[in-house]
Protein backbone atom coordinates (compact mmCIF):
# COMPACT_ATOMS: atom_id res chain seq x y z
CA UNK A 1 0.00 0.00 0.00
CA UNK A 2 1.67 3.35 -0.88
CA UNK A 3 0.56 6.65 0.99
CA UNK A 4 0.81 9.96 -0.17
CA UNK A 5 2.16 12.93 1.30
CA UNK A 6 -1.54 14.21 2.14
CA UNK A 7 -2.01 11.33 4.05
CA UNK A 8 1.34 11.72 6.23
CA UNK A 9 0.48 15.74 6.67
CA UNK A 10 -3.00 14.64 7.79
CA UNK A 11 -1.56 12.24 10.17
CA UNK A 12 0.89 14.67 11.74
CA UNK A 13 -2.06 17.27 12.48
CA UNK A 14 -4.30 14.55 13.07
CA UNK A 15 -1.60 13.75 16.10
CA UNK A 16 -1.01 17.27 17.04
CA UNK A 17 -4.77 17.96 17.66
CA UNK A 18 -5.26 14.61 19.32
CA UNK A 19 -2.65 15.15 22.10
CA UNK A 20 -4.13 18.99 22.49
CA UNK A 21 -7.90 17.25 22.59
CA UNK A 22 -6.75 14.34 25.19
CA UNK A 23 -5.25 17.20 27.21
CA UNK A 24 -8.09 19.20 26.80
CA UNK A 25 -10.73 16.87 28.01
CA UNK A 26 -9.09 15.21 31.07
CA UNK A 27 -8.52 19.06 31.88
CA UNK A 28 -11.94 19.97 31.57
CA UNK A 29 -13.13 16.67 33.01
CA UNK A 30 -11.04 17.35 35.83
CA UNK A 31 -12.45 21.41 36.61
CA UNK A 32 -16.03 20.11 36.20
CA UNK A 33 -16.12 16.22 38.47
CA UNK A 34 -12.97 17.89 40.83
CA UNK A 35 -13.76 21.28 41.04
CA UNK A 36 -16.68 21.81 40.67
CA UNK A 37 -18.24 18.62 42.07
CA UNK A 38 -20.19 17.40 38.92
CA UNK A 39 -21.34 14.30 38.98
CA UNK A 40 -18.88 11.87 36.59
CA UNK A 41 -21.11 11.36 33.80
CA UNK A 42 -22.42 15.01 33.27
CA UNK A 43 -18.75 16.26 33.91
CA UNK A 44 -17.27 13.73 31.35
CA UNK A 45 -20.66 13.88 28.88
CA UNK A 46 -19.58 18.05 28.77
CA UNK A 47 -16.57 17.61 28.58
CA UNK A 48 -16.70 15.66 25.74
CA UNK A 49 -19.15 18.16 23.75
CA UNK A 50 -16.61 21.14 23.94
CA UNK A 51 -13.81 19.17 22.78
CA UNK A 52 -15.93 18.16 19.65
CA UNK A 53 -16.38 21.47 19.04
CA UNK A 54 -13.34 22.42 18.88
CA UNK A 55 -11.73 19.21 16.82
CA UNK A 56 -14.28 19.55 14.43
CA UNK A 57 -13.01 23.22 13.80
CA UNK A 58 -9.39 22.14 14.44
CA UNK A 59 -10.09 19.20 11.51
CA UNK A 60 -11.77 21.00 9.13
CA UNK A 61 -9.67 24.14 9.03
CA UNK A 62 -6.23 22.71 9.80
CA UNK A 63 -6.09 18.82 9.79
CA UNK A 64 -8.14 17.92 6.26
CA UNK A 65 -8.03 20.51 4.37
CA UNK A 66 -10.31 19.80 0.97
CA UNK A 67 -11.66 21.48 -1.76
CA UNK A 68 -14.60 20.35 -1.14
CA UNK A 69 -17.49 22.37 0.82
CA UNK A 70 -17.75 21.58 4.17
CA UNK A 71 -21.22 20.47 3.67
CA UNK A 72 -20.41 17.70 1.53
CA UNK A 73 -18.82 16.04 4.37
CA UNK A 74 -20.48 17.88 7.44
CA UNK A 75 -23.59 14.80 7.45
CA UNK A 76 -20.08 11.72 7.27
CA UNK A 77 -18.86 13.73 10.03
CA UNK A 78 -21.93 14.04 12.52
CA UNK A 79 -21.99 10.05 11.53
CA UNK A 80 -18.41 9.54 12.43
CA UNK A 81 -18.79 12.03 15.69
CA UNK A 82 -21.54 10.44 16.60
CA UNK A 83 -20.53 6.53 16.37
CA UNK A 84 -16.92 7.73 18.13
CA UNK A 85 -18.75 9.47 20.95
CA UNK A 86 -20.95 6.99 22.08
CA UNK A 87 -18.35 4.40 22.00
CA UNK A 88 -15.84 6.81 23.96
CA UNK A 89 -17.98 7.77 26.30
CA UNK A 90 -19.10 4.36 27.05
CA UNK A 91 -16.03 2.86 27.35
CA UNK A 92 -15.00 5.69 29.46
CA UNK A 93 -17.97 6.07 31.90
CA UNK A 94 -17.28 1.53 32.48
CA UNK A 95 -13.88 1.83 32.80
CA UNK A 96 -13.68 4.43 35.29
CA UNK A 97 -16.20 2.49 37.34
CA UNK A 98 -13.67 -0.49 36.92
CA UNK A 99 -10.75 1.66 37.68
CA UNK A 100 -11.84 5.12 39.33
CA UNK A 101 -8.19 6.09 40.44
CA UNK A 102 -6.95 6.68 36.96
CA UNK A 103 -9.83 9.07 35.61
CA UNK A 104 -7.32 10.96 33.06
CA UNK A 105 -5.22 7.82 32.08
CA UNK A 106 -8.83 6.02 31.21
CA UNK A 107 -9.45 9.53 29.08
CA UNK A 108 -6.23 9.61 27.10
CA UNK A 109 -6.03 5.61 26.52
CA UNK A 110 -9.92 5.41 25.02
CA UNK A 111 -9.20 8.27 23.10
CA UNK A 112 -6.06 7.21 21.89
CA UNK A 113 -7.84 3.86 20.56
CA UNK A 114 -10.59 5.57 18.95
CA UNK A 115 -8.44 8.08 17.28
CA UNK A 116 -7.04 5.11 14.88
CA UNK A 117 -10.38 4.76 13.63
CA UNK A 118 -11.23 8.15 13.61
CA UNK A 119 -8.22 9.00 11.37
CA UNK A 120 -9.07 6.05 8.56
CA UNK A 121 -12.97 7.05 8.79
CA UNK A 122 -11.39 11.33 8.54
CA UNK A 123 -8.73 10.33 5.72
CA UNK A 124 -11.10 8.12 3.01
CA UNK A 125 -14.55 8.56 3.97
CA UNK A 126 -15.51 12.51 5.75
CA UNK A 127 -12.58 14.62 4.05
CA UNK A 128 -11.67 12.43 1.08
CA UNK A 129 -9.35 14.20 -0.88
CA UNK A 130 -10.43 14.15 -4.99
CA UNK A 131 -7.90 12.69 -7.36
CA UNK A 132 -6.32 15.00 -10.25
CA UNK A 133 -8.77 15.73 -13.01
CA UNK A 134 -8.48 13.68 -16.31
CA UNK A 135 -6.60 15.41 -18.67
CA UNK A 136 -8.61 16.20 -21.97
CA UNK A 137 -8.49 14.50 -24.98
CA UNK A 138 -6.51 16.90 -27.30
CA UNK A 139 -7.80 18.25 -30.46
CA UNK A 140 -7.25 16.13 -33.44
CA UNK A 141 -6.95 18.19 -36.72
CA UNK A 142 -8.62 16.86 -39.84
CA UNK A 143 -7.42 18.23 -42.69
């Protein structure tokens, strides 16, 4: 399998806003269940809606760049978002039941292994980047 250079540049922004995000959410996670007292589940569950917010700008303006209009792949996205969501905050809200002394290590790790979905589902299926345009058939001159 050979990968471009797109796909290496959206995999090194892809990383850079996944260890902002994972730092991000524990952080917020920790101000709303620590500091403020929130129960786990609405602290994590709003937690987890601002830092969608923000990745979705942070992919669609910096991390997969397309020509095409964000509409086109706004609908793959809310699929995507919403599929990775459920599943991260699932596996987040059981594990730190299981484990409840590591509340930011459970964060990072589940996001970590949903981000190597996320990326393939990102990279060939919500930003999918168009191949070059045919070239035209040249003129033929009939004499």
């Amino acid at each position: 399998m050979k990968f471009s250079k797109s796909f290496f540049a959206r995999l090194f922004w892809f990383g850079i806003g996944g260890v902002l995000s994972i730092a991000i959410n524990a952080g917020l996670f920790r101000l709303f269940f620590t500091g403020f007292g929130w129960d786990r589940y609405v602290a994590y569950g709003l937690s987890l809606a601002i830092i969608n917010v923000l990745l979705f700008l942070w992919n669609y303006v910096v991390g997969f760049k397309t020509d095409r209009h964000w509409r086109d792949s706004a609908w793959r996205q809310g699929v995507c978002l919403g599929v990775a969501n459920g599943l991260n905050y699932a596996l987040v809200m059981i594990l730190q039941g299981l484990f409840p002394r590591w509340p930011e290590a459970i964060i990072a790790a589940v996001q970590v292994f949903i981000a190597f979905f996320k990326f393939g589902l990102y990279h060939y299926w919500v930003y999918p980047q168009r191949g070059p345009e045919p070239a035209a058939e040249p003129a033929t001159r009939t004499p």
